[in-house]
PDB file of N, CA and C in Angstrom:
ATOM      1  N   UNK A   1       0.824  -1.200   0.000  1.00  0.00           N
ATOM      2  CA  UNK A   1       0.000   0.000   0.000  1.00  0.00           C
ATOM      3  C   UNK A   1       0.869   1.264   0.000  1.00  0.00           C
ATOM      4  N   UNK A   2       2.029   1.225   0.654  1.00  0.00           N
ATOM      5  CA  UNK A   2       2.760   2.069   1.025  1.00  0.00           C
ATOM      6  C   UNK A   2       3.743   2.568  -0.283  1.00  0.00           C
ATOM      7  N   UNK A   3       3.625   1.359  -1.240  1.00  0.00           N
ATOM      8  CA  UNK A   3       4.304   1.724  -2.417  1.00  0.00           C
ATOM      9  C   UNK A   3       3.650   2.310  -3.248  1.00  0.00           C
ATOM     10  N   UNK A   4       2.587   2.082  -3.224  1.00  0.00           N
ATOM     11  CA  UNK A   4       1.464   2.688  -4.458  1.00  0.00           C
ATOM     12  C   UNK A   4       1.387   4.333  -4.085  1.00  0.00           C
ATOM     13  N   UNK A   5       1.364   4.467  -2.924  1.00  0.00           N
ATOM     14  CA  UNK A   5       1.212   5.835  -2.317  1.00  0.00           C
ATOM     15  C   UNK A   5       2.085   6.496  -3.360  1.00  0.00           C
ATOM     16  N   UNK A   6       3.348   6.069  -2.592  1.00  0.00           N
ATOM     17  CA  UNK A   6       4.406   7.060  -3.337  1.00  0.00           C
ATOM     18  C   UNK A   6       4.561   7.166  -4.723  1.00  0.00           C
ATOM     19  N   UNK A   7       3.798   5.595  -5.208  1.00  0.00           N
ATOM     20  CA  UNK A   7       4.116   5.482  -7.231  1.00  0.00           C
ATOM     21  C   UNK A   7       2.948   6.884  -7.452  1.00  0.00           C
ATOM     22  N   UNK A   8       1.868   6.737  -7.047  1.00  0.00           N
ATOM     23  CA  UNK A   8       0.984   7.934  -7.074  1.00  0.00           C
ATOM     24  C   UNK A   8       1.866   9.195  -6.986  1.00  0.00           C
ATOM     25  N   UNK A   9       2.416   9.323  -5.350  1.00  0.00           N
ATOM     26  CA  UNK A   9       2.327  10.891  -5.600  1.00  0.00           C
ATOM     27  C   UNK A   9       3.842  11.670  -6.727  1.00  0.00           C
ATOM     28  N   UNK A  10       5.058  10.386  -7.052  1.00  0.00           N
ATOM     29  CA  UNK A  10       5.557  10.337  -7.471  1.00  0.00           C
ATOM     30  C   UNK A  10       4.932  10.820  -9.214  1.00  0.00           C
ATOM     31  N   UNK A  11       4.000  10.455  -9.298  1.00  0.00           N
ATOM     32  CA  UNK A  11       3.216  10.481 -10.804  1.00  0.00           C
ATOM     33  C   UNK A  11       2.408  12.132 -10.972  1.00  0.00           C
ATOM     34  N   UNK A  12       2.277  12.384  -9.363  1.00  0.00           N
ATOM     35  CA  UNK A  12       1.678  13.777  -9.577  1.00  0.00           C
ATOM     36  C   UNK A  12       2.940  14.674  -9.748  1.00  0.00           C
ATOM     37  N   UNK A  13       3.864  14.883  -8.942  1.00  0.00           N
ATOM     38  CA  UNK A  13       4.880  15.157  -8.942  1.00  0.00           C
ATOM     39  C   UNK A  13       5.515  15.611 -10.540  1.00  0.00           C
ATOM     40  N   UNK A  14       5.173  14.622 -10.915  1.00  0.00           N
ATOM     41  CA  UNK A  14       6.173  14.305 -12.646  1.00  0.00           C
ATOM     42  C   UNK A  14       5.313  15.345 -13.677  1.00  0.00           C
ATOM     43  N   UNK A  15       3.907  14.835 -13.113  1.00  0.00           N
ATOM     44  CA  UNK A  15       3.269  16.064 -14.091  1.00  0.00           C
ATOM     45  C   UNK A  15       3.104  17.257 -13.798  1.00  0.00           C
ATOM     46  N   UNK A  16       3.169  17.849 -12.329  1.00  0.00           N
ATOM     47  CA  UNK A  16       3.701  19.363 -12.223  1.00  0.00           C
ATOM     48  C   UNK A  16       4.567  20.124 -12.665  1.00  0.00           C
ATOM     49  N   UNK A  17       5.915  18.905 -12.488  1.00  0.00           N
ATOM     50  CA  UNK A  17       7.271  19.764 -12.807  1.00  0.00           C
ATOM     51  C   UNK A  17       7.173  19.686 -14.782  1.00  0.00           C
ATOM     52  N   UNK A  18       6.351  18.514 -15.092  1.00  0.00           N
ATOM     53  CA  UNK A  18       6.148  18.792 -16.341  1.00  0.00           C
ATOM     54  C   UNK A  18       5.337  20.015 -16.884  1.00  0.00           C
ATOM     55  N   UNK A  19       4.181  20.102 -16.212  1.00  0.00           N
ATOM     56  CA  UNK A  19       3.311  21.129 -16.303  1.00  0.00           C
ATOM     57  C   UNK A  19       4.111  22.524 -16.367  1.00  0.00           C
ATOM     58  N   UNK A  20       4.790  22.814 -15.599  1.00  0.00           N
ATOM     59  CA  UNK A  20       5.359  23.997 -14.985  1.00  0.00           C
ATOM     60  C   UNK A  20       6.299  24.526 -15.689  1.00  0.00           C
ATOM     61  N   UNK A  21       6.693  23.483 -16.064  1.00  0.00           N
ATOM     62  CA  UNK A  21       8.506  23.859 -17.020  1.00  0.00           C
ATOM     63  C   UNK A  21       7.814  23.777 -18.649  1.00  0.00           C
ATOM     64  N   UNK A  22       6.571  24.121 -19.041  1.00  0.00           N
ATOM     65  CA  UNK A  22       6.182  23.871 -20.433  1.00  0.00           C
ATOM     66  C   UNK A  22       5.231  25.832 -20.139  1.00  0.00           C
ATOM     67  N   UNK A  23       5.400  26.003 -19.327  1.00  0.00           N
ATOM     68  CA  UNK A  23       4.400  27.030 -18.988  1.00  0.00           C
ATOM     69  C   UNK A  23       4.783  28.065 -19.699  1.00  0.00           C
ATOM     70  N   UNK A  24       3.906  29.439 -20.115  1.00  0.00           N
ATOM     71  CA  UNK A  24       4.346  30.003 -21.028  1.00  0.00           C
ATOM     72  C   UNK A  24       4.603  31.220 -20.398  1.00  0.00           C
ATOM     73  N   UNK A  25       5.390  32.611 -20.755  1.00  0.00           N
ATOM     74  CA  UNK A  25       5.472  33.497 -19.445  1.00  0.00           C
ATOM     75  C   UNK A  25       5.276  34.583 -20.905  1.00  0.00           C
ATOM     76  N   UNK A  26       3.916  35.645 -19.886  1.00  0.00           N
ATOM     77  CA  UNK A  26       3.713  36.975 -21.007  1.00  0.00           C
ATOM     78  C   UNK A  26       4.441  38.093 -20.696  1.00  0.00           C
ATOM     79  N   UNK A  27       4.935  39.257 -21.389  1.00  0.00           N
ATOM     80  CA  UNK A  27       5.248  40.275 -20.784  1.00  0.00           C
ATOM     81  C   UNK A  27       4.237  41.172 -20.572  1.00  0.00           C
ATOM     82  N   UNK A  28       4.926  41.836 -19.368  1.00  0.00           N
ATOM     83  CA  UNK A  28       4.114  42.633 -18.638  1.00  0.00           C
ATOM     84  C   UNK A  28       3.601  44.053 -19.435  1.00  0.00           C
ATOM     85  N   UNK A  29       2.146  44.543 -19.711  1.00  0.00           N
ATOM     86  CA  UNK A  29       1.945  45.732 -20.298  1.00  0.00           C
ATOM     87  C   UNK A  29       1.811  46.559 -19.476  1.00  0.00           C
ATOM     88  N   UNK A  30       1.707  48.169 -19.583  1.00  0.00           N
ATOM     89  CA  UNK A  30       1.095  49.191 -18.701  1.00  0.00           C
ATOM     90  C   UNK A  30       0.176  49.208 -18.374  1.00  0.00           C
ATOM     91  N   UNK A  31      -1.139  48.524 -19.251  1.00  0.00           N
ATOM     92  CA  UNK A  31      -2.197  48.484 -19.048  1.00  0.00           C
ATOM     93  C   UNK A  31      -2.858  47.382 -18.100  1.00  0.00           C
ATOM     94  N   UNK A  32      -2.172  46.336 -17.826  1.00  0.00           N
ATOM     95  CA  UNK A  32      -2.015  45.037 -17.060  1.00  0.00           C
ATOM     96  C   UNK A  32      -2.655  45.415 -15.907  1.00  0.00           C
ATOM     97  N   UNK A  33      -3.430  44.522 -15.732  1.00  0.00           N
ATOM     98  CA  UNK A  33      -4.589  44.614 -14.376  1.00  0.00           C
ATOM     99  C   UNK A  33      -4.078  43.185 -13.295  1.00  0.00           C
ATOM    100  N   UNK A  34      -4.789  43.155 -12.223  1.00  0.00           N
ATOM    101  CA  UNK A  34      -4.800  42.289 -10.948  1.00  0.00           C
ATOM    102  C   UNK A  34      -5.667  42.410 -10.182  1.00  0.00           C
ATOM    103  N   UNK A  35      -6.454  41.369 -10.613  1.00  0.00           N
ATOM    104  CA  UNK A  35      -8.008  40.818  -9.467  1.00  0.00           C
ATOM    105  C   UNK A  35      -8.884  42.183 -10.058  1.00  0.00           C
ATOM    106  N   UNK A  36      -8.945  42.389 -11.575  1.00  0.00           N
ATOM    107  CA  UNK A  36      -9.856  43.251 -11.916  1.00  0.00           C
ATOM    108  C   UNK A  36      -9.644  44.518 -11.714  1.00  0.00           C
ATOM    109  N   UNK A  37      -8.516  45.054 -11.188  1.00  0.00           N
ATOM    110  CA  UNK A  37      -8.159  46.550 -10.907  1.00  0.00           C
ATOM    111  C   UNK A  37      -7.013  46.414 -11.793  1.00  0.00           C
ATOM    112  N   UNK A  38      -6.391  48.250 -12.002  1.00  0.00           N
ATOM    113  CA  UNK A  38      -5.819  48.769 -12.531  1.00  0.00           C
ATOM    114  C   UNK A  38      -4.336  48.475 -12.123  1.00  0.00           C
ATOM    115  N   UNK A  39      -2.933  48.104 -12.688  1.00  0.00           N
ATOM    116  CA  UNK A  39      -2.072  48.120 -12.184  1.00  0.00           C
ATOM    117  C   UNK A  39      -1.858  49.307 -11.677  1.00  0.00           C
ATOM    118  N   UNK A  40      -0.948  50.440 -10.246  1.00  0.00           N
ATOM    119  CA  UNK A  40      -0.516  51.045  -9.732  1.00  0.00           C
ATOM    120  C   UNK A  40       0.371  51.307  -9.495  1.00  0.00           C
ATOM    121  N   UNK A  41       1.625  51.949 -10.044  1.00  0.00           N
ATOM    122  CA  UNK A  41       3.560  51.818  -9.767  1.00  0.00           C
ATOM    123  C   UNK A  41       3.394  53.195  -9.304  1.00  0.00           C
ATOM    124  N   UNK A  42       4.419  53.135  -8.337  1.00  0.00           N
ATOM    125  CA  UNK A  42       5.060  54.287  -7.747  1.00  0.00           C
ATOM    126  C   UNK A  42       5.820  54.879  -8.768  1.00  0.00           C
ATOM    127  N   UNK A  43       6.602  56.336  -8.321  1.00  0.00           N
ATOM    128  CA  UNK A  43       7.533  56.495  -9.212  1.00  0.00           C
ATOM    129  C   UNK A  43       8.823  55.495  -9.659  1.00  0.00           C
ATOM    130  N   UNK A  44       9.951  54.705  -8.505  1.00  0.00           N
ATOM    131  CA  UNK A  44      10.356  53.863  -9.134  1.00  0.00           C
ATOM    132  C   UNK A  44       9.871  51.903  -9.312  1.00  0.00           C
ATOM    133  N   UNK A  45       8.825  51.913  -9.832  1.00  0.00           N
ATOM    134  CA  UNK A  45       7.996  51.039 -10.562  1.00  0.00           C
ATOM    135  C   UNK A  45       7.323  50.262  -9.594  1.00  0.00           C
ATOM    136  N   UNK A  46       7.372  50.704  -8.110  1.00  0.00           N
ATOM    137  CA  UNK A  46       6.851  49.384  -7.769  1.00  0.00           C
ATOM    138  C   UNK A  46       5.200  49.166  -7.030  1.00  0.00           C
ATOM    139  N   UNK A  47       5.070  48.396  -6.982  1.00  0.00           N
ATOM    140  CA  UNK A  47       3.275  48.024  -7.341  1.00  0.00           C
ATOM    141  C   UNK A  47       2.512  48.477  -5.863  1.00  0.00           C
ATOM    142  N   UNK A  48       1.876  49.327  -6.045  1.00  0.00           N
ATOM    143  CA  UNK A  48       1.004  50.197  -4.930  1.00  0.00           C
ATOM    144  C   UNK A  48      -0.221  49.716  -4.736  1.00  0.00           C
ATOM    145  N   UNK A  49      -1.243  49.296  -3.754  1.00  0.00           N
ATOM    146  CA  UNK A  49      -2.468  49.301  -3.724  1.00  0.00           C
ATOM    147  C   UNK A  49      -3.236  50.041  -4.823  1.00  0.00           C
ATOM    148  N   UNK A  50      -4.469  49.229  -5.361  1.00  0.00           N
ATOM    149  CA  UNK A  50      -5.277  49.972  -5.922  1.00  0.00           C
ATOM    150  C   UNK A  50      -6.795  51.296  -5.151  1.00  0.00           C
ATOM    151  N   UNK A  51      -6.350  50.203  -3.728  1.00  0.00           N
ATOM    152  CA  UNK A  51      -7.199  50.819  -2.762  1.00  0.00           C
ATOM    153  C   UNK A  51      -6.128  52.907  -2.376  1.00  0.00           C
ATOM    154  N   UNK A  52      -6.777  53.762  -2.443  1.00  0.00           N
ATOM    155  CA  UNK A  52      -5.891  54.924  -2.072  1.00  0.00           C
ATOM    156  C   UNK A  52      -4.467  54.765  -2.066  1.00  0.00           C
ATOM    157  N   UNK A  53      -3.699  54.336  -3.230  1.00  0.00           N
ATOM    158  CA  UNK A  53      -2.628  54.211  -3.458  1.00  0.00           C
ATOM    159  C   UNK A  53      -1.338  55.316  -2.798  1.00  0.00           C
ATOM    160  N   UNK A  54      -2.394  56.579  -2.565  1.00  0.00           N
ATOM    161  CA  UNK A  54      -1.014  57.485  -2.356  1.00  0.00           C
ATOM    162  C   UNK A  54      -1.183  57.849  -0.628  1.00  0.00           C
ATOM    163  N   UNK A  55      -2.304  56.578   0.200  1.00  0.00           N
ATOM    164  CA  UNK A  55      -2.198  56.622   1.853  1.00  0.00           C
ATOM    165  C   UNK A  55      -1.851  55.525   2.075  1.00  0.00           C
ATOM    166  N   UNK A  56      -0.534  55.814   2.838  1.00  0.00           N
ATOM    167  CA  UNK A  56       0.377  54.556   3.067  1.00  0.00           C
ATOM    168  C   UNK A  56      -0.115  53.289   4.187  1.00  0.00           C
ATOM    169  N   UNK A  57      -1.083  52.537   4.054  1.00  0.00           N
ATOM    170  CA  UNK A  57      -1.601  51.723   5.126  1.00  0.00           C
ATOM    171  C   UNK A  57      -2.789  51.956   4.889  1.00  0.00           C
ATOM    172  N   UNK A  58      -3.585  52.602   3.962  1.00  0.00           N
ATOM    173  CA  UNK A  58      -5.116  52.573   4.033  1.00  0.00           C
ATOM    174  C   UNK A  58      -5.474  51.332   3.569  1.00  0.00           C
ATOM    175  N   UNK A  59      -4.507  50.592   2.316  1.00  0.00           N
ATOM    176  CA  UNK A  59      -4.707  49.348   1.532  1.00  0.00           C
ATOM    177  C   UNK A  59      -5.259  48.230   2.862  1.00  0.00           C
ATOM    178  N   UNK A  60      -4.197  48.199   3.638  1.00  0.00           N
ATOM    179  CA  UNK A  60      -4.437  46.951   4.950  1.00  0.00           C
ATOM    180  C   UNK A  60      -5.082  47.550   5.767  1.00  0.00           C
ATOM    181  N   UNK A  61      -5.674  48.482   5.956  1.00  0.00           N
ATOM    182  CA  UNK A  61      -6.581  48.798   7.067  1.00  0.00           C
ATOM    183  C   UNK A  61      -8.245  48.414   6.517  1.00  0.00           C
ATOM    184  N   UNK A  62      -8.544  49.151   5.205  1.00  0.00           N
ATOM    185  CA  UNK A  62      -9.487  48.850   4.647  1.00  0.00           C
ATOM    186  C   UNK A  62      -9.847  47.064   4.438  1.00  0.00           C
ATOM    187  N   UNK A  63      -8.432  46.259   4.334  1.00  0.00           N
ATOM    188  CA  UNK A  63      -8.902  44.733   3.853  1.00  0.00           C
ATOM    189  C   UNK A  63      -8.721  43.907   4.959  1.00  0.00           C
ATOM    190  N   UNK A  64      -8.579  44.840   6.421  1.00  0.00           N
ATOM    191  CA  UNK A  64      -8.533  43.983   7.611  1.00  0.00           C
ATOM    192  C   UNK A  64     -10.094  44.876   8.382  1.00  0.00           C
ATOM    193  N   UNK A  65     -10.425  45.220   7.465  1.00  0.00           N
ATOM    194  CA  UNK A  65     -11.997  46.097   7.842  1.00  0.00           C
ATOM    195  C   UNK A  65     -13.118  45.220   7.078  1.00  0.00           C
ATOM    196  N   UNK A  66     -12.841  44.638   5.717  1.00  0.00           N
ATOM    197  CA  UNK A  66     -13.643  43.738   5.004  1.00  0.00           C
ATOM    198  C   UNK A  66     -13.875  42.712   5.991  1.00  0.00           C
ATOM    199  N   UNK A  67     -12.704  42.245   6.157  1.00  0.00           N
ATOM    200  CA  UNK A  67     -12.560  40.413   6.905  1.00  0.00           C
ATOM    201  C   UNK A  67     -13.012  40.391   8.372  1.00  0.00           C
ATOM    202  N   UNK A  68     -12.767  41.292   8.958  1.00  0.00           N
ATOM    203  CA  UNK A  68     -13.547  41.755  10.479  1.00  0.00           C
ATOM    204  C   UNK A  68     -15.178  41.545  10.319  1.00  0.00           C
ATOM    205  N   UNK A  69     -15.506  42.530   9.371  1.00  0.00           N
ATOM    206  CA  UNK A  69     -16.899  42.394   8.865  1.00  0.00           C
ATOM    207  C   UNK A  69     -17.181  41.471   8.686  1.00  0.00           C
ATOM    208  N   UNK A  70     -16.889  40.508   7.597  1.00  0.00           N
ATOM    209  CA  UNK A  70     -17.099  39.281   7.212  1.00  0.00           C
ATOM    210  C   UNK A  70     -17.326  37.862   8.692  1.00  0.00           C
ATOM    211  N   UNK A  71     -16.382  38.279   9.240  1.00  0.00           N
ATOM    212  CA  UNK A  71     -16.098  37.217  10.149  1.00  0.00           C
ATOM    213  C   UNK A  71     -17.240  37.741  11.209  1.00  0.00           C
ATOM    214  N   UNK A  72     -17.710  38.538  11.532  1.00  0.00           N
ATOM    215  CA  UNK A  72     -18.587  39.131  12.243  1.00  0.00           C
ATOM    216  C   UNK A  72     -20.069  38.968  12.001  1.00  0.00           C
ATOM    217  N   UNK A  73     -19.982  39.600  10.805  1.00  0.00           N
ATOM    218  CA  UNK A  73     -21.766  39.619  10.231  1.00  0.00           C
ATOM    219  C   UNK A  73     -21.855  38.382   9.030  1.00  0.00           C
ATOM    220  N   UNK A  74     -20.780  38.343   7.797  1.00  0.00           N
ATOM    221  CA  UNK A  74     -20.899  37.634   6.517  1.00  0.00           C
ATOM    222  C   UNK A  74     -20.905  36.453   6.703  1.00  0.00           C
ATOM    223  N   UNK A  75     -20.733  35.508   8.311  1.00  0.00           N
ATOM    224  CA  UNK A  75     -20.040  33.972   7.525  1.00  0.00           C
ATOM    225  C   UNK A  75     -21.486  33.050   7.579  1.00  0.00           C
ATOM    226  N   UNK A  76     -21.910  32.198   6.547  1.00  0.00           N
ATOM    227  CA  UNK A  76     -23.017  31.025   7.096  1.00  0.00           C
ATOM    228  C   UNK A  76     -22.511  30.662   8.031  1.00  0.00           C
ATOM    229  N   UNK A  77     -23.682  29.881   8.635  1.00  0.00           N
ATOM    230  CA  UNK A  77     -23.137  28.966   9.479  1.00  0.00           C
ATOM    231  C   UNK A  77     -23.781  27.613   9.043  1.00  0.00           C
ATOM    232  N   UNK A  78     -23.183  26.445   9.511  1.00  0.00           N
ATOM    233  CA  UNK A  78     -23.019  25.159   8.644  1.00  0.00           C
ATOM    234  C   UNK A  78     -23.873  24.464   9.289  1.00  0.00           C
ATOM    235  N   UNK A  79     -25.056  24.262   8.493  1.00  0.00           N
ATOM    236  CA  UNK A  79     -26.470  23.574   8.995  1.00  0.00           C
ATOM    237  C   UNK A  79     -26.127  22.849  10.601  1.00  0.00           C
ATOM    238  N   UNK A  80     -25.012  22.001  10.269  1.00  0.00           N
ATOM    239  CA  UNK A  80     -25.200  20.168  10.514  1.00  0.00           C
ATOM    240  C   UNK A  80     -24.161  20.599  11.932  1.00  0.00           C
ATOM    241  N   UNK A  81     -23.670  21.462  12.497  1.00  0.00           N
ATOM    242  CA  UNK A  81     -22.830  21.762  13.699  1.00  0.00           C
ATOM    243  C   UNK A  81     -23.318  22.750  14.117  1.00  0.00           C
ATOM    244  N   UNK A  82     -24.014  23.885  13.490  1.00  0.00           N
ATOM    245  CA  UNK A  82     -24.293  25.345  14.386  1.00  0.00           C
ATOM    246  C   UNK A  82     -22.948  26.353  14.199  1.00  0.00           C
ATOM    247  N   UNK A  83     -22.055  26.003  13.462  1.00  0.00           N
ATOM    248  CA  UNK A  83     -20.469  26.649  13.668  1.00  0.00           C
ATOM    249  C   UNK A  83     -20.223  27.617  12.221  1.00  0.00           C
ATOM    250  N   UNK A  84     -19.779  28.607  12.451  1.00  0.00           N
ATOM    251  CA  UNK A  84     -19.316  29.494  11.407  1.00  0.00           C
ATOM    252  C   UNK A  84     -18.860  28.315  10.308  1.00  0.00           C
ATOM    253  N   UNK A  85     -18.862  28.554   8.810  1.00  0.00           N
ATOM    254  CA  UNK A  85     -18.195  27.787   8.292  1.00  0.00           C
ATOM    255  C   UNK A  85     -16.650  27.790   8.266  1.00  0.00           C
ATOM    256  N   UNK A  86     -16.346  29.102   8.383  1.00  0.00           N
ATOM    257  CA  UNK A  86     -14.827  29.329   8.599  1.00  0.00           C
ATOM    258  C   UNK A  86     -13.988  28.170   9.196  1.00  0.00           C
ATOM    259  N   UNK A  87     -14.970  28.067  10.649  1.00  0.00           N
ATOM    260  CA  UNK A  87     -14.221  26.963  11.907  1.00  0.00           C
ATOM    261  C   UNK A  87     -14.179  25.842  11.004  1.00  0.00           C
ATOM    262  N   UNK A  88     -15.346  25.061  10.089  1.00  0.00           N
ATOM    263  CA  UNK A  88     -15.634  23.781   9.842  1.00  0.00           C
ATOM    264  C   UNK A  88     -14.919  23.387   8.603  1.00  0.00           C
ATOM    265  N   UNK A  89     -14.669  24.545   7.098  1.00  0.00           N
ATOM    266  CA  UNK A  89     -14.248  24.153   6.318  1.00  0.00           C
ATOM    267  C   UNK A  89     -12.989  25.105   5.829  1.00  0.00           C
ATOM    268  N   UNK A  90     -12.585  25.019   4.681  1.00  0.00           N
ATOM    269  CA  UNK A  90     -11.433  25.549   4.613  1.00  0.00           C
ATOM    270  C   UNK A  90     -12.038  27.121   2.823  1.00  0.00           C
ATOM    271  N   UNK A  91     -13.351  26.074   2.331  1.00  0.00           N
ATOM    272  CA  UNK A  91     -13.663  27.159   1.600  1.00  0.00           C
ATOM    273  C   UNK A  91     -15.150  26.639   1.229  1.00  0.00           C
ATOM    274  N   UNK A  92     -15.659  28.013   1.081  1.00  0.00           N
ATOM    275  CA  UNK A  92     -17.619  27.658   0.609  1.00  0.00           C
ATOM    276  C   UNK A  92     -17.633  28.790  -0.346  1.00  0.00           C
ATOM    277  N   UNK A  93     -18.732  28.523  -0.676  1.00  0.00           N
ATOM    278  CA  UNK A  93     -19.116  29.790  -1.805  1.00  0.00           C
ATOM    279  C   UNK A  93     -19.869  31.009  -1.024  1.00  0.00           C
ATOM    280  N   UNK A  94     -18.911  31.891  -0.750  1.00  0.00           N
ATOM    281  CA  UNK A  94     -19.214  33.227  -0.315  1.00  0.00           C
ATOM    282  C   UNK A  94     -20.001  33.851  -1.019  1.00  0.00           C
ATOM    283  N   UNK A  95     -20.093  35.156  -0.842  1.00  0.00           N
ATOM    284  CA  UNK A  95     -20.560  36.473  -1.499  1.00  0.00           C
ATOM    285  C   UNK A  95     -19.938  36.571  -3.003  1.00  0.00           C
ATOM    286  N   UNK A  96     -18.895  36.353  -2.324  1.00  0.00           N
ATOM    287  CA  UNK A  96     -17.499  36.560  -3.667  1.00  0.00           C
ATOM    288  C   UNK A  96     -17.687  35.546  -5.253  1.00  0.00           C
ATOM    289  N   UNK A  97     -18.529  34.871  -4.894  1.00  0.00           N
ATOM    290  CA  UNK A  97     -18.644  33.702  -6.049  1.00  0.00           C
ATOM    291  C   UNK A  97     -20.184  34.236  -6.656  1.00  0.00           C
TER     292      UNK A  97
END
């Protein structure tokens, strides 16, 4: 049993690094977006929140203000225990889906 395991994960293995090393890489445009927003560079190029890009910490204050919320008011809770789903699973179909 113990061999098959590994012939398995050995077989997943083979097709990742195959997968991965066949992968194709684009260059980057100006116009190039992330998660549906606008890319954002500072003056020397580097990638700023799309949230108030030019207040330094509004980005993580605002997305530790979503998840507070969320965890507060947004989560189901899971018929079959009474428990946030958060506690029970690792992902459900939120709002977000």
């Amino acid at each position: 049993m113990r061999n098959k395991i590994q012939q398995i994960l050995l077989a997943a293995l083979s097709f990742f690094i195959t997968y991965l090393s066949s992968a194709q890489t684009i260059q980057r445009k100006t116009t190039d977006s992330l998660g549906g927003h606008k890319v954002v560079n500072d003056a020397s190029g580097k990638l700023l929140s799309w949230h108030q890009p030019s207040v330094p910490g509004a980005a993580y204050a605002y997305v530790s203000g979503l998840a507070a919320e969320f965890i507060k008011t947004g989560t189901p809770i899971d018929p079959k225990t009474g428990l946030p789903l958060y506690l029970v699973t690792c992902c459900f179909e939120g709002p977000h889906i």
